[in-house]
N, C-alpha and C. Protein backbone atom coordinates (compact mmCIF):
# COMPACT_ATOMS: atom_id res chain seq x y z
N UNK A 1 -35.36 12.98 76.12
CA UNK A 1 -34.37 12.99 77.18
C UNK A 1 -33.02 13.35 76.56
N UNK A 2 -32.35 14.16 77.14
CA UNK A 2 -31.09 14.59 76.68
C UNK A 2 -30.02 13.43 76.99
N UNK A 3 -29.07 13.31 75.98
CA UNK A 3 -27.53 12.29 76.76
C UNK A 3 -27.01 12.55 77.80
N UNK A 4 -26.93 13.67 78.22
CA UNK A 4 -26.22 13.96 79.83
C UNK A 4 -27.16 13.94 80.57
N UNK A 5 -28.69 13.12 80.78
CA UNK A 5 -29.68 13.03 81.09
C UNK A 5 -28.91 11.87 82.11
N UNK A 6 -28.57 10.91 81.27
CA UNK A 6 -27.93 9.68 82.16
C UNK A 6 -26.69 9.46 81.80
N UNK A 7 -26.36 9.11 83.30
CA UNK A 7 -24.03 8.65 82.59
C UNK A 7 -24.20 7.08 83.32
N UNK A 8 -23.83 6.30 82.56
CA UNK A 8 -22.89 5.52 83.30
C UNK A 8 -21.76 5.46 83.58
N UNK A 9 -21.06 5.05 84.75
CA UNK A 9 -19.78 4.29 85.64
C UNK A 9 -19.67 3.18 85.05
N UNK A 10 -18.87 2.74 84.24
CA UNK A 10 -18.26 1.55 84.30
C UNK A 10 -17.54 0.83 84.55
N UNK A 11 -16.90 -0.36 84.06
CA UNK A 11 -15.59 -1.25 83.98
C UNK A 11 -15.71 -1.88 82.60
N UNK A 12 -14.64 -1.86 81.93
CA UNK A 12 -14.85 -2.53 80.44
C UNK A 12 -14.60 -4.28 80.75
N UNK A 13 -14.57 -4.66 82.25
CA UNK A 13 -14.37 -5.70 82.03
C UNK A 13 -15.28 -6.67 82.68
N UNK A 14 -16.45 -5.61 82.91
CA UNK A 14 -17.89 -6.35 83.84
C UNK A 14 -19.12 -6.89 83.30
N UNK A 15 -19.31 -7.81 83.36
CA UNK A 15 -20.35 -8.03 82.78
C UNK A 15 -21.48 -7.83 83.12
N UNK A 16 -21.78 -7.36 83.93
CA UNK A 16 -22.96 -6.24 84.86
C UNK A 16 -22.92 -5.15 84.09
N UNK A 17 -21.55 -4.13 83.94
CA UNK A 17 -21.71 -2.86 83.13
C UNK A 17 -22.22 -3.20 81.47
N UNK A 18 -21.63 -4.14 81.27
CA UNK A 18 -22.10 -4.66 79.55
C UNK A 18 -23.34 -4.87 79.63
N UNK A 19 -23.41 -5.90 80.52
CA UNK A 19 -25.34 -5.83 80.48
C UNK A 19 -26.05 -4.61 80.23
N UNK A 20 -25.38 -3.52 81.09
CA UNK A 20 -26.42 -2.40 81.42
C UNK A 20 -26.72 -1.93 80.23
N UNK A 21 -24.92 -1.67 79.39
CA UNK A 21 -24.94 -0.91 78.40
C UNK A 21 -26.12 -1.47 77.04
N UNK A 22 -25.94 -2.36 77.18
CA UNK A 22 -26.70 -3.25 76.09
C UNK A 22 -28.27 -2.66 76.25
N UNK A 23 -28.60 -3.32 77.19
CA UNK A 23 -29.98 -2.55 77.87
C UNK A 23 -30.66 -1.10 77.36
N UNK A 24 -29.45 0.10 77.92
CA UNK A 24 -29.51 0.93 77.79
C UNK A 24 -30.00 1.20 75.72
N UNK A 25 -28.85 0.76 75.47
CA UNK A 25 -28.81 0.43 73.62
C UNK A 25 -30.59 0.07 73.12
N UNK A 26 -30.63 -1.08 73.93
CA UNK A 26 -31.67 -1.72 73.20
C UNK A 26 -32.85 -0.88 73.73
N UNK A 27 -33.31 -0.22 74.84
CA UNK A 27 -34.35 0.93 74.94
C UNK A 27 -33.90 1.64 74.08
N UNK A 28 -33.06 2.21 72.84
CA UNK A 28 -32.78 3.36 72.59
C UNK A 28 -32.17 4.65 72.69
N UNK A 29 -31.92 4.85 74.54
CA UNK A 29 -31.75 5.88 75.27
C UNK A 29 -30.29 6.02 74.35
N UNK A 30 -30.15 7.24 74.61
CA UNK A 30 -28.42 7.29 74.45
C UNK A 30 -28.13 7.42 76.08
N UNK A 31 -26.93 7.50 76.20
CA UNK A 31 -26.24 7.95 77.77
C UNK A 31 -24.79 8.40 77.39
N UNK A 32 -24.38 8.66 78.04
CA UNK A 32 -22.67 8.87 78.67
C UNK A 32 -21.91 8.02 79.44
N UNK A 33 -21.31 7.36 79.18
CA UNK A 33 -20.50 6.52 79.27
C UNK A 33 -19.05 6.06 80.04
N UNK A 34 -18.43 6.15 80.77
CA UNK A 34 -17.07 6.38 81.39
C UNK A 34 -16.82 4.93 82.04
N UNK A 35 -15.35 4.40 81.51
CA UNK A 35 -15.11 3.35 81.73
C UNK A 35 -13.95 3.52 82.42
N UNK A 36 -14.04 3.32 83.80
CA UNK A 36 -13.21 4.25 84.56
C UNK A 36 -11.85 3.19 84.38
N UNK A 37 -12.14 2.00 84.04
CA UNK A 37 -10.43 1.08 84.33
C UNK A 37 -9.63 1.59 82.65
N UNK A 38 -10.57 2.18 81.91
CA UNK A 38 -9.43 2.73 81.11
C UNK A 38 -9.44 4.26 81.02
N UNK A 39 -9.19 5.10 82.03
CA UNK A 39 -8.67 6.20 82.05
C UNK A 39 -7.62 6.54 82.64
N UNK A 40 -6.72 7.31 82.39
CA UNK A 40 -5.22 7.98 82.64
C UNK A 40 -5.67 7.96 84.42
N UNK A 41 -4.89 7.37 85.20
CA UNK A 41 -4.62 7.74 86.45
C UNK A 41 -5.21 8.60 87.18
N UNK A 42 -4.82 9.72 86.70
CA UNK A 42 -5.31 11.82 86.95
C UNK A 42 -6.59 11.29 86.89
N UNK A 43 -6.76 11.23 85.38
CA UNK A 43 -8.25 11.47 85.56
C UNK A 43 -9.17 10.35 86.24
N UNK A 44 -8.63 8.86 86.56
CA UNK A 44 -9.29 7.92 87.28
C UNK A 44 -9.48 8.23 88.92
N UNK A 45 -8.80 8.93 89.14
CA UNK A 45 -8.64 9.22 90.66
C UNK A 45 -9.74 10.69 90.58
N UNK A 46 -10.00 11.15 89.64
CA UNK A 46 -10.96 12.28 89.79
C UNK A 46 -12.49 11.76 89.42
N UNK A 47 -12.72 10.78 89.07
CA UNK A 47 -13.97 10.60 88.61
C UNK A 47 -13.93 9.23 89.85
N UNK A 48 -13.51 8.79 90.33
CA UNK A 48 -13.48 7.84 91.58
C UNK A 48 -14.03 8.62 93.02
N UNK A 49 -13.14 9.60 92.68
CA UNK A 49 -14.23 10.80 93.79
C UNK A 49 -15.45 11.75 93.58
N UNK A 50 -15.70 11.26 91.93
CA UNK A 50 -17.17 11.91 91.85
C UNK A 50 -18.25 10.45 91.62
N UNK A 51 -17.89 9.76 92.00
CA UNK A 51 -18.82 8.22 91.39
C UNK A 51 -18.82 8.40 93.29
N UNK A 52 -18.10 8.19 94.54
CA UNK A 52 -17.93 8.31 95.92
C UNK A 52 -19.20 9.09 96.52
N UNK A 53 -19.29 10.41 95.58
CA UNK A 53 -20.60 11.27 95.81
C UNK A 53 -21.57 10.49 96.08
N UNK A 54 -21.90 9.89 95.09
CA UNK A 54 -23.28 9.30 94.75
C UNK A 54 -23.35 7.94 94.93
N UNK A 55 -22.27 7.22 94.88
CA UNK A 55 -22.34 5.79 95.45
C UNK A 55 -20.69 5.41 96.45
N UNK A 56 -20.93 5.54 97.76
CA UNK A 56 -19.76 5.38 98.46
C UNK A 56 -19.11 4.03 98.34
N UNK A 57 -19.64 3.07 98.05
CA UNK A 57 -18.83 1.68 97.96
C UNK A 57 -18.29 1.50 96.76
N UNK A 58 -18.61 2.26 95.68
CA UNK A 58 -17.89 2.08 94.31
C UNK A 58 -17.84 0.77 93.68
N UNK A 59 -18.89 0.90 93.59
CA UNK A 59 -19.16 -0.59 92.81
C UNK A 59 -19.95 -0.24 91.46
N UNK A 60 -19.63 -1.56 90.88
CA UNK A 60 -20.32 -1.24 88.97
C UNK A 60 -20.97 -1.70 88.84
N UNK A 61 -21.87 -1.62 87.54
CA UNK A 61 -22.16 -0.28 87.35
C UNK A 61 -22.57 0.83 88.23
N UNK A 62 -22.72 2.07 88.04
CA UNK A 62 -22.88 3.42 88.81
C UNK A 62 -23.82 3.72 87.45
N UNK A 63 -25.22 3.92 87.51
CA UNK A 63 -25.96 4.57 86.31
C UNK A 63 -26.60 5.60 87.14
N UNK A 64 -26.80 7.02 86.64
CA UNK A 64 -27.16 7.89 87.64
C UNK A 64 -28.49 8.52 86.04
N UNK A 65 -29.43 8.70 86.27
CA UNK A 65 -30.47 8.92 85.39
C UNK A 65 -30.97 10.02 86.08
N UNK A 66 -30.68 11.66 85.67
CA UNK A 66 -31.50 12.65 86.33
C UNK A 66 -30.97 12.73 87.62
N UNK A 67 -31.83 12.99 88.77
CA UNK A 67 -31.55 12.81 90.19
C UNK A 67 -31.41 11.58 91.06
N UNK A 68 -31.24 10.25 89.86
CA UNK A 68 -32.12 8.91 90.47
C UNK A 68 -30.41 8.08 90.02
N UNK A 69 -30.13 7.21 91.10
CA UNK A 69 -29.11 6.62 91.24
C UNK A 69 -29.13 4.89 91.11
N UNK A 70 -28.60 4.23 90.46
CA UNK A 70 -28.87 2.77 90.38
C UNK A 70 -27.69 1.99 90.46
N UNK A 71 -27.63 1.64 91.39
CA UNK A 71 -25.93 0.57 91.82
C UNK A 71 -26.21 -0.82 91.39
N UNK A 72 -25.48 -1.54 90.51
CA UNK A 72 -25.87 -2.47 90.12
C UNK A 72 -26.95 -2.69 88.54
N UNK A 73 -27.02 -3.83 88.09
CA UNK A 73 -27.59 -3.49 86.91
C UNK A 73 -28.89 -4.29 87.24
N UNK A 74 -29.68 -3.59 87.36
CA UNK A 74 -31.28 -4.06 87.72
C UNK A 74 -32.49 -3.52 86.95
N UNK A 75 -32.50 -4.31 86.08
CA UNK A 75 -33.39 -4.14 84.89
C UNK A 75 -34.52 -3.49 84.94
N UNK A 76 -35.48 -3.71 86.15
CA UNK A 76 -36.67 -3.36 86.43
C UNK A 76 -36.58 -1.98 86.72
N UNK A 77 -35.60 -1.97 87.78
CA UNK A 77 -36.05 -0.64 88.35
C UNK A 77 -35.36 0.24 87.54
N UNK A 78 -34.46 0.12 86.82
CA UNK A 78 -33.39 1.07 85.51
C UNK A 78 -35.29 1.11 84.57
N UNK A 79 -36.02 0.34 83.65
CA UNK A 79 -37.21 0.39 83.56
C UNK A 79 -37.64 1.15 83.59
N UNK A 80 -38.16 1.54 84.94
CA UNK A 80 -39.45 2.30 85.54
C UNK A 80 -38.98 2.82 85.64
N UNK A 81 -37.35 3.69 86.00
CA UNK A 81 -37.28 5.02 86.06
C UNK A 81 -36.70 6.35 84.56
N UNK A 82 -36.92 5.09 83.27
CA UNK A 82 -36.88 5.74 82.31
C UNK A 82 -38.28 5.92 81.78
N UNK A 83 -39.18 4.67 82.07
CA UNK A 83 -40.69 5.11 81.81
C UNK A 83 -41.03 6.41 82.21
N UNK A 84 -40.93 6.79 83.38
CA UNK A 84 -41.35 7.78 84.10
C UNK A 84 -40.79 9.17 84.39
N UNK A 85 -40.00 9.12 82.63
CA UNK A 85 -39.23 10.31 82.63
C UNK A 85 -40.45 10.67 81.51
């Protein structure tokens, strides 16, 4: 699986996104990463309207794997949809 395979949305100050990341770590996967409460303004207001795309309530984590979208950090189903890559 490539790194731009999966990105996460974050917050550096969630412990839902830490979970994920950890997760993510401990399968191995690499991913992409964006911690949107520490980016410049400009660019927070531009990636706020591309996280809107794919999840309209904007909530964290945002892990988008391929075509497959996961709001929230939910172990199982984050899981099965890296098994089944």
């Amino acid at each position: 699986m490539q790194p731009s395979d999966i990105k996460l949305y974050a917050l550096s100050t969630c412990s839902h996104c830490r979970n994920c990341k950890e997760f993510l770590a401990q399968c191995g996967f690499e991913y992409d990463c964006v911690d949107v409460d520490r980016l410049e303004p400009g660019e927070r207001r531009q990636v706020l309207e591309e996280i809107k795309n794919i999840n309209p309530n904007l909530s964290f984590p945002t892990l988008v794997i391929g075509d497959k979208v996961v709001i929230g950090f939910k172990k199982e189903e984050i899981q099965e949809i890296l098994n089944s890559r």
